[in-house]
PDB file of N, CA and C in Angstrom:
ATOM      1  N   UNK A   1       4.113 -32.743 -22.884  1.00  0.00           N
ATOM      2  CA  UNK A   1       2.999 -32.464 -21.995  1.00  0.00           C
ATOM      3  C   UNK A   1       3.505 -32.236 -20.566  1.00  0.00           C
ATOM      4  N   UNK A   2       4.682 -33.012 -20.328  1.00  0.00           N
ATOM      5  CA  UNK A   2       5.066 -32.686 -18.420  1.00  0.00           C
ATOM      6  C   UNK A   2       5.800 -31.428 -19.084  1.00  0.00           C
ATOM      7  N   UNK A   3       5.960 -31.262 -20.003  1.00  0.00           N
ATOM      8  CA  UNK A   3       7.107 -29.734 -19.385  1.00  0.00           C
ATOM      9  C   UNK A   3       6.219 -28.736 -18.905  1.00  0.00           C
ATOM     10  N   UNK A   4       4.988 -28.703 -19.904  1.00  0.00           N
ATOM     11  CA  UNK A   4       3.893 -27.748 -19.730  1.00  0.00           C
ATOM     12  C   UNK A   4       3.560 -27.986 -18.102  1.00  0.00           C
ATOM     13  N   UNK A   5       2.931 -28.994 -17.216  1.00  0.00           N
ATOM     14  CA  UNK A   5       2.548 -28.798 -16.624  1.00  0.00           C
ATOM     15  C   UNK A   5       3.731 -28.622 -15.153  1.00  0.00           C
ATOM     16  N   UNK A   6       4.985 -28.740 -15.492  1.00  0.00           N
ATOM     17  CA  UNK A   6       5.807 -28.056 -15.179  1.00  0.00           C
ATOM     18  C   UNK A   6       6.086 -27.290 -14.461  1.00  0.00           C
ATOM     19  N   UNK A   7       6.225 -25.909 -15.983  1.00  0.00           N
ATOM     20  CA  UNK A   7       5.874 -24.986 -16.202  1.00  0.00           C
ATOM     21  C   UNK A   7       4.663 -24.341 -15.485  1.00  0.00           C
ATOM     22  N   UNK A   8       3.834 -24.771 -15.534  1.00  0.00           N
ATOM     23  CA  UNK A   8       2.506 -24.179 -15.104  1.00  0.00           C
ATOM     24  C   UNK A   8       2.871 -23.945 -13.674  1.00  0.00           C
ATOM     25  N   UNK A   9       3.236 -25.415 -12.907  1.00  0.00           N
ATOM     26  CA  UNK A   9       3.538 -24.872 -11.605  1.00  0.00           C
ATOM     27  C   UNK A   9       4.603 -24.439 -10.964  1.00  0.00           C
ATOM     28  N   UNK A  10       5.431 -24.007 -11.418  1.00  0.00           N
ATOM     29  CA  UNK A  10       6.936 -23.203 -11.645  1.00  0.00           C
ATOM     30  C   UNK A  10       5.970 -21.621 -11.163  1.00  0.00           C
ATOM     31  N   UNK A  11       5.107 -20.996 -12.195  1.00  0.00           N
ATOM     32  CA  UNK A  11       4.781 -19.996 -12.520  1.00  0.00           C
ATOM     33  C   UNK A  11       3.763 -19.850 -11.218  1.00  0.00           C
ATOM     34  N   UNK A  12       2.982 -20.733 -10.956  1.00  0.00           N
ATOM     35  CA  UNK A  12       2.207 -20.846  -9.598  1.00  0.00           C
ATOM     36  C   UNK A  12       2.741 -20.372  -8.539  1.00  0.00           C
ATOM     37  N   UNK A  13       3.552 -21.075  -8.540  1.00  0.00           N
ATOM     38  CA  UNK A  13       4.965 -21.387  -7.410  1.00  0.00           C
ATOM     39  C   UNK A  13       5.093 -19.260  -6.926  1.00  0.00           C
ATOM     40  N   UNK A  14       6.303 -18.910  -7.962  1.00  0.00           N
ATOM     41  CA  UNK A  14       6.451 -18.010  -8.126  1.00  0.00           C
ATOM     42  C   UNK A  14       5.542 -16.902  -7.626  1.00  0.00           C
ATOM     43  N   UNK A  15       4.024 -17.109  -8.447  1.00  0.00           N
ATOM     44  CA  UNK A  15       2.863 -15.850  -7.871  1.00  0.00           C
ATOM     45  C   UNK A  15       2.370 -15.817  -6.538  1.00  0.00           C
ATOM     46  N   UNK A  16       2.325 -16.627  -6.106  1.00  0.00           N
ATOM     47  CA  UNK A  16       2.312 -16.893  -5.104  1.00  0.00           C
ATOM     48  C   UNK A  16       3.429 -16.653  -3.453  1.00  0.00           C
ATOM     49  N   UNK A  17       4.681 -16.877  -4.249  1.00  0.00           N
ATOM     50  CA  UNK A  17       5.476 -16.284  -3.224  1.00  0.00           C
ATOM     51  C   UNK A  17       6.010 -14.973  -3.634  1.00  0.00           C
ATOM     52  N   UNK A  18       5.661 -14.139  -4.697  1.00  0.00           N
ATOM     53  CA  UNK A  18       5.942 -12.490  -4.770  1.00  0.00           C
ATOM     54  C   UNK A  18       5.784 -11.947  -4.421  1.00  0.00           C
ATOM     55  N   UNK A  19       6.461 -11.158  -3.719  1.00  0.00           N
ATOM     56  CA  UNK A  19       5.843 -10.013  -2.463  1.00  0.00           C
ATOM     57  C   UNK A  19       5.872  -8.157  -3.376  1.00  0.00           C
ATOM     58  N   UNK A  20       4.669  -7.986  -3.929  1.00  0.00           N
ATOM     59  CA  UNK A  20       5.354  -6.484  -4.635  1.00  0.00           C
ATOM     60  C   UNK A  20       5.021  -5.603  -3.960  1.00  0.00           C
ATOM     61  N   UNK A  21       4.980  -5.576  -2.394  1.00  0.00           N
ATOM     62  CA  UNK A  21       4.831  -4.390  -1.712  1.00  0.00           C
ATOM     63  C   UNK A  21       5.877  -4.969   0.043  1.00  0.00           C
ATOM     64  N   UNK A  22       7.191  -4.763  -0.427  1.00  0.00           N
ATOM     65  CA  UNK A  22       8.064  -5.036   0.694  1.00  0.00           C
ATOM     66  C   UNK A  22       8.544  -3.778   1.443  1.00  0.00           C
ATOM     67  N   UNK A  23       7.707  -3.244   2.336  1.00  0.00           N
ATOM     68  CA  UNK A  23       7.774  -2.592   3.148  1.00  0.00           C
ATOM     69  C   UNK A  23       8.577  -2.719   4.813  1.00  0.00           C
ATOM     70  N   UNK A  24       8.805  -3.542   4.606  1.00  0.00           N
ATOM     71  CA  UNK A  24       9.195  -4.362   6.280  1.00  0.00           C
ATOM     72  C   UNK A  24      10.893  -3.565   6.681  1.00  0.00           C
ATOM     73  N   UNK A  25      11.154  -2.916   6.255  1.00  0.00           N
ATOM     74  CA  UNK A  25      12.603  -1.891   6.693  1.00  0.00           C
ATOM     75  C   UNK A  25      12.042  -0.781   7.060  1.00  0.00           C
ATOM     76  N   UNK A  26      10.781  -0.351   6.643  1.00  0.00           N
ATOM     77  CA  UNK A  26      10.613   1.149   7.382  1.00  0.00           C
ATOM     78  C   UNK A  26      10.250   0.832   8.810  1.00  0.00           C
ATOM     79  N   UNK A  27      10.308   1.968   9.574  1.00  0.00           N
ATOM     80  CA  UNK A  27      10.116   2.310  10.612  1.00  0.00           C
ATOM     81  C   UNK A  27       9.027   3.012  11.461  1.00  0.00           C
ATOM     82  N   UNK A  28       7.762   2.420  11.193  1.00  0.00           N
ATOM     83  CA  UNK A  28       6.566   3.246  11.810  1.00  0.00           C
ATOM     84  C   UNK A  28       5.820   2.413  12.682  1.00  0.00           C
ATOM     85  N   UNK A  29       4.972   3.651  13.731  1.00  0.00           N
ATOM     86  CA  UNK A  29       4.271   2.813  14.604  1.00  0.00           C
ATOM     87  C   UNK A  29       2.407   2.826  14.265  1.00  0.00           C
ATOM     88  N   UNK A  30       1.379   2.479  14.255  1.00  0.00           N
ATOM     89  CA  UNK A  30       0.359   2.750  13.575  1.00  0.00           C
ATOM     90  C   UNK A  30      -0.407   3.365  14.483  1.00  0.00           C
ATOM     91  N   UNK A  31      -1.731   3.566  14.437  1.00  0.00           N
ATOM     92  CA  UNK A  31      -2.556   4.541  15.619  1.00  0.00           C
ATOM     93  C   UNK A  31      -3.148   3.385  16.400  1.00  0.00           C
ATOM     94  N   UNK A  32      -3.935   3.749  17.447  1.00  0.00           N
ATOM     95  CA  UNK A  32      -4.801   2.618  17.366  1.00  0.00           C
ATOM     96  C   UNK A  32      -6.315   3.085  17.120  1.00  0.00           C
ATOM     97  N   UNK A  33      -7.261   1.866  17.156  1.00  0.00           N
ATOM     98  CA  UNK A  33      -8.267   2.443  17.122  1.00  0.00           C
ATOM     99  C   UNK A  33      -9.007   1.224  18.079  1.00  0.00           C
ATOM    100  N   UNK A  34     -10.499   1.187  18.480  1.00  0.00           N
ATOM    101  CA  UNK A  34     -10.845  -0.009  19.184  1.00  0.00           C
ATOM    102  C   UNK A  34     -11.705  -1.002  18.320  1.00  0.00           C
ATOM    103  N   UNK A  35     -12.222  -0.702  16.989  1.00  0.00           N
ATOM    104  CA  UNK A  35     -12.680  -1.130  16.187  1.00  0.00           C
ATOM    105  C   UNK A  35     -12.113  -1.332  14.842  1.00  0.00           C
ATOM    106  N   UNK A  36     -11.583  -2.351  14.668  1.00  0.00           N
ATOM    107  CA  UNK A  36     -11.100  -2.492  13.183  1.00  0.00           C
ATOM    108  C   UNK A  36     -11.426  -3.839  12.454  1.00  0.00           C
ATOM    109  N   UNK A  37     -11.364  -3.674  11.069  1.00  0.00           N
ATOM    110  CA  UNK A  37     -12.096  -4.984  10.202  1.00  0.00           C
ATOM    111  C   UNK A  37     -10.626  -4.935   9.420  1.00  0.00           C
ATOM    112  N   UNK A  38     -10.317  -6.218   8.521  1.00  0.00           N
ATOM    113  CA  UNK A  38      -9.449  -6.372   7.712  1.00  0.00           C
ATOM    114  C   UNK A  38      -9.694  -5.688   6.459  1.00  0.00           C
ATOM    115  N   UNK A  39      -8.751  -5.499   5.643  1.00  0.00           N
ATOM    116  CA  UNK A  39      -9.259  -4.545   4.667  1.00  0.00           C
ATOM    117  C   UNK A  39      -9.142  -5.689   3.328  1.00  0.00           C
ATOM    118  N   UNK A  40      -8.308  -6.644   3.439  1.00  0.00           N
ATOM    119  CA  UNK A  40      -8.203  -7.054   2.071  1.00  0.00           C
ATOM    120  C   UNK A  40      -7.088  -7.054   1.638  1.00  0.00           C
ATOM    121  N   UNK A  41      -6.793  -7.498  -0.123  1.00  0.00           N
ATOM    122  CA  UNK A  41      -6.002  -7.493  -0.879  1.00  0.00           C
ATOM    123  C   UNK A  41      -5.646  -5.909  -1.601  1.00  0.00           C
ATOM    124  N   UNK A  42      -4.551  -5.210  -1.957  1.00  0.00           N
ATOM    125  CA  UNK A  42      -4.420  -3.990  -2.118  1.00  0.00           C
ATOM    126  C   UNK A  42      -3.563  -3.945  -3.110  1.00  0.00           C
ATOM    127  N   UNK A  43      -3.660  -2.746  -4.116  1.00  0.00           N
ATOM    128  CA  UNK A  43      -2.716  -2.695  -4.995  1.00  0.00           C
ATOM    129  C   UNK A  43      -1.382  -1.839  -5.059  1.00  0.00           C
ATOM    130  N   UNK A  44      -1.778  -1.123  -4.004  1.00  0.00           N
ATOM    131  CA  UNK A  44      -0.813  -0.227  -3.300  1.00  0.00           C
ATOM    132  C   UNK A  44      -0.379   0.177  -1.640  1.00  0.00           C
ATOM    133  N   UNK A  45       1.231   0.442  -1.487  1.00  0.00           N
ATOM    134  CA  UNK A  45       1.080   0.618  -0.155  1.00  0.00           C
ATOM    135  C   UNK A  45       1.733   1.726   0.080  1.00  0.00           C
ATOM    136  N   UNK A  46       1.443   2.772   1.074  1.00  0.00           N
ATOM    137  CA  UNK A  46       1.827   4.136   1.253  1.00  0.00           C
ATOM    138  C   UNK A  46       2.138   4.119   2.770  1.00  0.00           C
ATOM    139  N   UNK A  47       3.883   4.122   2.855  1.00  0.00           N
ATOM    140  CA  UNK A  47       3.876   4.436   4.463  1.00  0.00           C
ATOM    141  C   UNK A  47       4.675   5.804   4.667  1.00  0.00           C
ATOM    142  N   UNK A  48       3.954   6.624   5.936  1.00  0.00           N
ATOM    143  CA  UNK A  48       4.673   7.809   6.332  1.00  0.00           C
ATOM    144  C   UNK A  48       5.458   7.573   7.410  1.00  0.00           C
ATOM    145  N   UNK A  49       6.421   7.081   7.430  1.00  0.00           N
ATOM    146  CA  UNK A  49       7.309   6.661   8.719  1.00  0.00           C
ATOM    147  C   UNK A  49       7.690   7.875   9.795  1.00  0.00           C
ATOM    148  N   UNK A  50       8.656   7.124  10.896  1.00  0.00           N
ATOM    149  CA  UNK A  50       8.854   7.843  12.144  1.00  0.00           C
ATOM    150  C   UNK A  50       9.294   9.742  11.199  1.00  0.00           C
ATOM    151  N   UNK A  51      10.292   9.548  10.298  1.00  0.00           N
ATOM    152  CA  UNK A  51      10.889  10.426  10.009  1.00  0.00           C
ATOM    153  C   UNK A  51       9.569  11.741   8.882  1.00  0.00           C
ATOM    154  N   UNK A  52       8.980  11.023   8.659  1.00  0.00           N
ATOM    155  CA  UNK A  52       7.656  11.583   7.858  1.00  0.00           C
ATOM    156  C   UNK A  52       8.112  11.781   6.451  1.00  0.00           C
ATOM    157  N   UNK A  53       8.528  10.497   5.730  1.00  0.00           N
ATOM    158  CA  UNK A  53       8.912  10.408   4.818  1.00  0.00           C
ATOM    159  C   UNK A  53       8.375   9.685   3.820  1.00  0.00           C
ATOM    160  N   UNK A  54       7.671   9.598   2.752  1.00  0.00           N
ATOM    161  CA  UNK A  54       6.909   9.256   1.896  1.00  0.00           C
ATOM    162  C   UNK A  54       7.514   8.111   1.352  1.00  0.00           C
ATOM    163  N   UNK A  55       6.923   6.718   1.505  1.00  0.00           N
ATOM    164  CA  UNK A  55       7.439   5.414   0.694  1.00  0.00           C
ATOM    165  C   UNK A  55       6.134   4.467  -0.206  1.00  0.00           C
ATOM    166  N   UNK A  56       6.170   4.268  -1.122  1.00  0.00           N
ATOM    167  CA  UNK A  56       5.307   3.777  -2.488  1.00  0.00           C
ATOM    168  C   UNK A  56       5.637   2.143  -2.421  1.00  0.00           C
ATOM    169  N   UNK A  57       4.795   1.396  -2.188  1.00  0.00           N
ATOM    170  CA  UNK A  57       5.522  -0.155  -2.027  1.00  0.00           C
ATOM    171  C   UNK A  57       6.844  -0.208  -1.515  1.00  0.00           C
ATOM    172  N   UNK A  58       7.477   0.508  -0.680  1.00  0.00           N
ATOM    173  CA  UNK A  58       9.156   0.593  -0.109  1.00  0.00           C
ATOM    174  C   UNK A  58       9.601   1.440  -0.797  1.00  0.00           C
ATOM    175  N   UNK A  59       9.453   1.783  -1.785  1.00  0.00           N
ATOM    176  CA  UNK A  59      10.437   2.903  -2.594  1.00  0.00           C
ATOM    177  C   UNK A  59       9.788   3.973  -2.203  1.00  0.00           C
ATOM    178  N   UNK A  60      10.803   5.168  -2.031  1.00  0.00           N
ATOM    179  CA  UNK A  60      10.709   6.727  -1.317  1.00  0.00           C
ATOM    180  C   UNK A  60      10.729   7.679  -2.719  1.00  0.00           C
ATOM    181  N   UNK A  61       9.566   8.684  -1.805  1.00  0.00           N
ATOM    182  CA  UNK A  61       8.872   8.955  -3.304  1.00  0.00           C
ATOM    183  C   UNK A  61       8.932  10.546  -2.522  1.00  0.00           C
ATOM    184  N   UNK A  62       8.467  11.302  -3.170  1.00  0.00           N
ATOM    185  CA  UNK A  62       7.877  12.550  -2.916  1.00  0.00           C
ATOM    186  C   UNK A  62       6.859  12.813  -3.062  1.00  0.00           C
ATOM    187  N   UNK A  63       5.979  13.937  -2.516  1.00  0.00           N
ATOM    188  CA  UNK A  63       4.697  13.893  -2.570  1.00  0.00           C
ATOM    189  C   UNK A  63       3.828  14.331  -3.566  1.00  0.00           C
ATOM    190  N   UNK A  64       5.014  14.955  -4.319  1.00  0.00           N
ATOM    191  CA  UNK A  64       4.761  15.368  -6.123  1.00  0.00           C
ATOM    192  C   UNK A  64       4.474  13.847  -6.691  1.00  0.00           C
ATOM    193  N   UNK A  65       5.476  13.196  -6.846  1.00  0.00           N
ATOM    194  CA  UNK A  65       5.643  11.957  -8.137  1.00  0.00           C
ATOM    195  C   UNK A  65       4.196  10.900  -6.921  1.00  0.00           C
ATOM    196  N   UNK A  66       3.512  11.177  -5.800  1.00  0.00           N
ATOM    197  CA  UNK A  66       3.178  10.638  -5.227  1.00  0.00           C
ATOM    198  C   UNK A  66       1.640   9.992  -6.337  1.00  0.00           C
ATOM    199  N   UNK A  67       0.867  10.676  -6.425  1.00  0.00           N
ATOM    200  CA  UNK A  67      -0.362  10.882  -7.524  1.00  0.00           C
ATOM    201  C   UNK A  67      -0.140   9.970  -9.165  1.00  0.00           C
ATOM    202  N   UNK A  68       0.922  10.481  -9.432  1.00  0.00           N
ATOM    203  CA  UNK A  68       0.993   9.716 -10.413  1.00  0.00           C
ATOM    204  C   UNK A  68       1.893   8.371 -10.330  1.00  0.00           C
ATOM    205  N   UNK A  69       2.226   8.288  -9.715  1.00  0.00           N
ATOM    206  CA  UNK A  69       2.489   6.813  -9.281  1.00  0.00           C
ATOM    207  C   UNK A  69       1.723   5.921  -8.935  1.00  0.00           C
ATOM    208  N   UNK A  70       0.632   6.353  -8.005  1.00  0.00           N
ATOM    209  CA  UNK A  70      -0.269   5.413  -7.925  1.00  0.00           C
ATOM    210  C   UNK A  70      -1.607   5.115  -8.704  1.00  0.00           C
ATOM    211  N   UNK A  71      -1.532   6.178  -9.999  1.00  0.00           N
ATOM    212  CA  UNK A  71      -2.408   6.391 -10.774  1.00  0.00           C
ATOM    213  C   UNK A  71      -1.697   5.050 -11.698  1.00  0.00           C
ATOM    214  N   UNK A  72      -0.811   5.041 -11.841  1.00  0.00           N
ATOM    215  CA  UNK A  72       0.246   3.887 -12.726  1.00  0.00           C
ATOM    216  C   UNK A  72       0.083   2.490 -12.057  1.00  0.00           C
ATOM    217  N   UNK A  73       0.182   2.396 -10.592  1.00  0.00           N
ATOM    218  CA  UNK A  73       0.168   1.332 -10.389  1.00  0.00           C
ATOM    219  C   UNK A  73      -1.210   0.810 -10.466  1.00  0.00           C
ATOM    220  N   UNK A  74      -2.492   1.371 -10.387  1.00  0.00           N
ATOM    221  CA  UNK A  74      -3.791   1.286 -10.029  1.00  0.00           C
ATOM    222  C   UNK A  74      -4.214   0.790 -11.708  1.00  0.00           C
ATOM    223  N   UNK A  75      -3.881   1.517 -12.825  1.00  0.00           N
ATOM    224  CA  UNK A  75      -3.875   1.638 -14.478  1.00  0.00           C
ATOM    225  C   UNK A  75      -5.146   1.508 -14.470  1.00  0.00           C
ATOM    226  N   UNK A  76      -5.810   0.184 -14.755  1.00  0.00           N
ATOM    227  CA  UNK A  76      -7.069  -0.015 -15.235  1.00  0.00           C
ATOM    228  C   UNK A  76      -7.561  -1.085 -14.742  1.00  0.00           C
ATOM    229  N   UNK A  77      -7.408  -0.817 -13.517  1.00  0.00           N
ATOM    230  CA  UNK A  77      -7.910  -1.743 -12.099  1.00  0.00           C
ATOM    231  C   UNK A  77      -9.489  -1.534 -11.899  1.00  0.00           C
ATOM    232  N   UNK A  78     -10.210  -2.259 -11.724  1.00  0.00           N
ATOM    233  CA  UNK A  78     -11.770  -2.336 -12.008  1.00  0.00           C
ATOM    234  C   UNK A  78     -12.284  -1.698 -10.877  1.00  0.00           C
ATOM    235  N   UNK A  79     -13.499  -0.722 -10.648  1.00  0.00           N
ATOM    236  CA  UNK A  79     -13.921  -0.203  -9.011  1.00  0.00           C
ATOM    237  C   UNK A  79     -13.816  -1.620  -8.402  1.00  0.00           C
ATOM    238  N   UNK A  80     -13.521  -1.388  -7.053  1.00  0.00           N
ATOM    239  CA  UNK A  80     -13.542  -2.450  -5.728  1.00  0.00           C
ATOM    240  C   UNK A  80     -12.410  -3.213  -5.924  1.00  0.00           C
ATOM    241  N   UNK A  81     -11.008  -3.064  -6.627  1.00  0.00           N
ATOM    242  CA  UNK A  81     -10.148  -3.759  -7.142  1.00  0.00           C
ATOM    243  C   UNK A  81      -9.005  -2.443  -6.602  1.00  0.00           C
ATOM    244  N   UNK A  82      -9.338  -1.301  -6.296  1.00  0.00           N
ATOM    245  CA  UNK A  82      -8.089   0.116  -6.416  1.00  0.00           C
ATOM    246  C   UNK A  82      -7.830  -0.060  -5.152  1.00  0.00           C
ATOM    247  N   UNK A  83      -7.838  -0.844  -4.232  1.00  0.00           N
ATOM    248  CA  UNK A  83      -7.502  -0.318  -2.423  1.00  0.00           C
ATOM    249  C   UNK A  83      -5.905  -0.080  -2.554  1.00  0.00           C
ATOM    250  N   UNK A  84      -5.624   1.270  -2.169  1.00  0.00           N
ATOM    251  CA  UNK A  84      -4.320   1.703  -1.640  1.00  0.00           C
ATOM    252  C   UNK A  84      -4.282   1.681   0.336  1.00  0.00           C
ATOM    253  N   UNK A  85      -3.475   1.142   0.509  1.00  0.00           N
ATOM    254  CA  UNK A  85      -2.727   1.499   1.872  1.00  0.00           C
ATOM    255  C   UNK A  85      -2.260   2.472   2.422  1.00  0.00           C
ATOM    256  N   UNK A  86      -2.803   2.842   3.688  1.00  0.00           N
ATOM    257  CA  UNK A  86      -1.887   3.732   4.181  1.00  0.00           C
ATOM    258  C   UNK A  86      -2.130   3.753   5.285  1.00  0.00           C
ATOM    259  N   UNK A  87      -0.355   3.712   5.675  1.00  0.00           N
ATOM    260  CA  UNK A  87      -0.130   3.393   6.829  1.00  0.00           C
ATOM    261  C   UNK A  87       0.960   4.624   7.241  1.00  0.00           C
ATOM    262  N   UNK A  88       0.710   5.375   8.672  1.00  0.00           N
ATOM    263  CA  UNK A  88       0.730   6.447   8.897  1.00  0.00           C
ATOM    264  C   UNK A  88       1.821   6.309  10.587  1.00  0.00           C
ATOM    265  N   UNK A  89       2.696   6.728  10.351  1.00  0.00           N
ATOM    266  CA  UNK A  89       3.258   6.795  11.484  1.00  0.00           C
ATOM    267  C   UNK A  89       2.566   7.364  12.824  1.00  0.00           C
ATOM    268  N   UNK A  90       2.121   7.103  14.152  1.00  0.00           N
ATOM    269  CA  UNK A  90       0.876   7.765  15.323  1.00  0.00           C
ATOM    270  C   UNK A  90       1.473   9.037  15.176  1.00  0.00           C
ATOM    271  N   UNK A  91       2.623   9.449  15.143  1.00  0.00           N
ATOM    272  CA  UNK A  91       2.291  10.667  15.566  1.00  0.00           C
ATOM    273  C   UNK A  91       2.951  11.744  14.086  1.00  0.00           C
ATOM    274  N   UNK A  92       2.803  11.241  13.204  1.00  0.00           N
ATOM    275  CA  UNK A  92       2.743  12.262  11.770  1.00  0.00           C
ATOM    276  C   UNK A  92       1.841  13.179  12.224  1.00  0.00           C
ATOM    277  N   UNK A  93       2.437  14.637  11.876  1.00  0.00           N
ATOM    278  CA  UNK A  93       0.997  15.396  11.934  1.00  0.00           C
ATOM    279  C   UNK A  93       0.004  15.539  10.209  1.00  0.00           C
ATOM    280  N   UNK A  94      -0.563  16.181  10.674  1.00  0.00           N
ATOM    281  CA  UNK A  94      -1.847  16.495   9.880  1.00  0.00           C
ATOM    282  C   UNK A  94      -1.061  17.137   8.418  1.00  0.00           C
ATOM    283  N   UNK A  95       0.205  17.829   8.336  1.00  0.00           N
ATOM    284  CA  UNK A  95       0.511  17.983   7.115  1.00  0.00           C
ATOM    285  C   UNK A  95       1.330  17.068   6.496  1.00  0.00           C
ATOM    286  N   UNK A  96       1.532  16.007   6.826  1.00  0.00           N
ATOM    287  CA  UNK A  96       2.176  15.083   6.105  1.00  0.00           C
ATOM    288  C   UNK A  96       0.835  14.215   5.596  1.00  0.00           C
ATOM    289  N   UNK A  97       0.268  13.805   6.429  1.00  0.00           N
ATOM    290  CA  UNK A  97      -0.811  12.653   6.004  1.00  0.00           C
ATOM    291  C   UNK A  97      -1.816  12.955   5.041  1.00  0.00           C
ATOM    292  N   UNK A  98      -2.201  14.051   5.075  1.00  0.00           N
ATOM    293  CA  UNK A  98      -3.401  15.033   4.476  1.00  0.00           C
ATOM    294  C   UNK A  98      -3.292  14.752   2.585  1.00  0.00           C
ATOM    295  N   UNK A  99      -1.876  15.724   2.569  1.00  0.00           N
ATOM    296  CA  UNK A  99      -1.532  15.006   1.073  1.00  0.00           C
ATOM    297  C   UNK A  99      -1.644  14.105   0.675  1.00  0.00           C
ATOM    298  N   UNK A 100      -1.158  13.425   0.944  1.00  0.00           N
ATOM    299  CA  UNK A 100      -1.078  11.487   0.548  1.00  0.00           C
ATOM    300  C   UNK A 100      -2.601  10.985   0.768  1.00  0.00           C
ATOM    301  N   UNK A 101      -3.823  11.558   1.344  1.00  0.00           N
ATOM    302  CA  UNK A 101      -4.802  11.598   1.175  1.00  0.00           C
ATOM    303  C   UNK A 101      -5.384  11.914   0.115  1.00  0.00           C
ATOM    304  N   UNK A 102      -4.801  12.917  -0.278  1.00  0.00           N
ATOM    305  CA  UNK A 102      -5.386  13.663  -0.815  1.00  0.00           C
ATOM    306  C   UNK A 102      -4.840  13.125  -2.391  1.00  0.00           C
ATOM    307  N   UNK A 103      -4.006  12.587  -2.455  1.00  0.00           N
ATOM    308  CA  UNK A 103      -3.326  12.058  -3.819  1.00  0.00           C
ATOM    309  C   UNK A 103      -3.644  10.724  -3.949  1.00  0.00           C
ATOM    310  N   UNK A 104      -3.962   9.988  -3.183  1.00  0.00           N
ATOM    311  CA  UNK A 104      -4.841   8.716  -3.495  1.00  0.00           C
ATOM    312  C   UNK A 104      -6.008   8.706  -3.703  1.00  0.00           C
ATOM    313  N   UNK A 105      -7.203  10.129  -3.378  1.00  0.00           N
ATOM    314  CA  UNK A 105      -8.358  10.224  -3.714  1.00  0.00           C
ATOM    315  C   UNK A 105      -8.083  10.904  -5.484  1.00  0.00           C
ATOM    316  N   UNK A 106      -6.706  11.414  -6.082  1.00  0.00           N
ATOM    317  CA  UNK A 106      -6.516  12.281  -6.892  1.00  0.00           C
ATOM    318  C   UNK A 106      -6.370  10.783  -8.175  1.00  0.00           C
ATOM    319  N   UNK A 107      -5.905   9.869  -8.073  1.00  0.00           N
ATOM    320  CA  UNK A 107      -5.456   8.795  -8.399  1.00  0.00           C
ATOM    321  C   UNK A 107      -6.498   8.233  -8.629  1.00  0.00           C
ATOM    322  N   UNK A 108      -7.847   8.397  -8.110  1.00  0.00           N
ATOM    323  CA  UNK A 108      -8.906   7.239  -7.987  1.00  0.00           C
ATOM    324  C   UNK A 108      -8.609   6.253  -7.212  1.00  0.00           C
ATOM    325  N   UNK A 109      -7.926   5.493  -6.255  1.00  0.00           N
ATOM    326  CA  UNK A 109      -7.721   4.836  -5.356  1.00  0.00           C
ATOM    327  C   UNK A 109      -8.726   5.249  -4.150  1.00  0.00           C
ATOM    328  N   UNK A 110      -9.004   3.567  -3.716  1.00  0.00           N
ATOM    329  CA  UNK A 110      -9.745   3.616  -2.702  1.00  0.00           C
ATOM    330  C   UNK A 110      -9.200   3.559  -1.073  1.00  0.00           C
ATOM    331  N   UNK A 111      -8.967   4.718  -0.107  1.00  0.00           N
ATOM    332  CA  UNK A 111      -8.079   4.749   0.586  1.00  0.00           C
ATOM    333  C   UNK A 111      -8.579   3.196   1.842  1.00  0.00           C
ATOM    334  N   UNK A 112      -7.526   2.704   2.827  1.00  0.00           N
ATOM    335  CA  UNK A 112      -7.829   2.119   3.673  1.00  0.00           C
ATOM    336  C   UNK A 112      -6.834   2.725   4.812  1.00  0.00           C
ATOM    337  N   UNK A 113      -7.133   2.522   5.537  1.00  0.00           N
ATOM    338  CA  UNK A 113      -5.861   3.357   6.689  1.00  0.00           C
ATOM    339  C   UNK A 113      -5.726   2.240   7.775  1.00  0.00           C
ATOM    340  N   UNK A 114      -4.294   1.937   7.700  1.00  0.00           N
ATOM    341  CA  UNK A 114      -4.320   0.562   8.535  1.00  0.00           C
ATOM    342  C   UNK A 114      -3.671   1.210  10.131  1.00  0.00           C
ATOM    343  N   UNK A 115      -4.822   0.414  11.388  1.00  0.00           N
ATOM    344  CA  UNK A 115      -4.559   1.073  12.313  1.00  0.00           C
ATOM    345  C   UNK A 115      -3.738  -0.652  13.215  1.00  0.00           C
ATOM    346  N   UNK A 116      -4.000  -0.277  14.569  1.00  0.00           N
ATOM    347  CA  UNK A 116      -3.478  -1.491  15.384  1.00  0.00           C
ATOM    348  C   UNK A 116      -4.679  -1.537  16.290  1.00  0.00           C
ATOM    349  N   UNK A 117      -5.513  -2.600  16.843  1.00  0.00           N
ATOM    350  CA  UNK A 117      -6.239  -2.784  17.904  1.00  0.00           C
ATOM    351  C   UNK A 117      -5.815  -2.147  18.684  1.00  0.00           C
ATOM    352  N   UNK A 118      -6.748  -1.348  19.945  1.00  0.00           N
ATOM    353  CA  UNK A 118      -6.480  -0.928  20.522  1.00  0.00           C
ATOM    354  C   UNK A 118      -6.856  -2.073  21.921  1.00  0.00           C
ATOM    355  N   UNK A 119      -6.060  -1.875  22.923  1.00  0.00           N
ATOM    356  CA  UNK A 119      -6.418  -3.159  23.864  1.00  0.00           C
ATOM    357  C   UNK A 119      -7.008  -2.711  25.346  1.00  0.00           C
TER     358      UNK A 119
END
């Protein structure tokens, strides 16, 4: 009976400190805006860094494999359960970001766009 409960919190332990979206090496700055709310828990994270380079939870992707990747990670995630991230370097232009828009609405993902207070 103690191994089980153990076990149980071994596995606690663990979910709890897993990070499956380690993004913290890229390099971007966010926009601001003067109004922002928290968005929540997410199943995906999409950053376009300084260089305007496409990254999927940290891993660098292209904007092809972009769609179906997050169609994979999302699988059979319930409505109000799909929030993807995206976080956008300030000064990406309009053809980098647009896609990756446009492939998280392609995915069924619910976009959030994470900005910075503006002060």
């Amino acid at each position: 009976m103690a191994m089980g409960d153990i076990a149980f919190n071994l596995l606690i332990f663990f979910v709890i400190l897993a990070r499956a979206q380690d993004d913290s090496h890229l390099q971007w700055e966010p926009a601001k805006a003067v109004e922002i709310e928290n968005s929540g828990v997410a199943k995906a994270s999409i950053v376009i860094d300084i260089e305007n380079k496409y990254y999927l939870n940290g891993n660098n992707v292209g904007i092809v494999q972009l769609a179906p990747a997050i169609k994979a990670l999302l699988a059979n995630a319930p409505a109000g359960d799909r929030v993807v991230l995206l976080k956008v370097h300030k000064d990406a232009p309009a053809m980098f970001f647009e896609p990756a828009i446009e492939a998280i609405s392609e995915a069924g993902g619910d976009l959030v766009h994470i900005l910075e207070q503006a002060q």
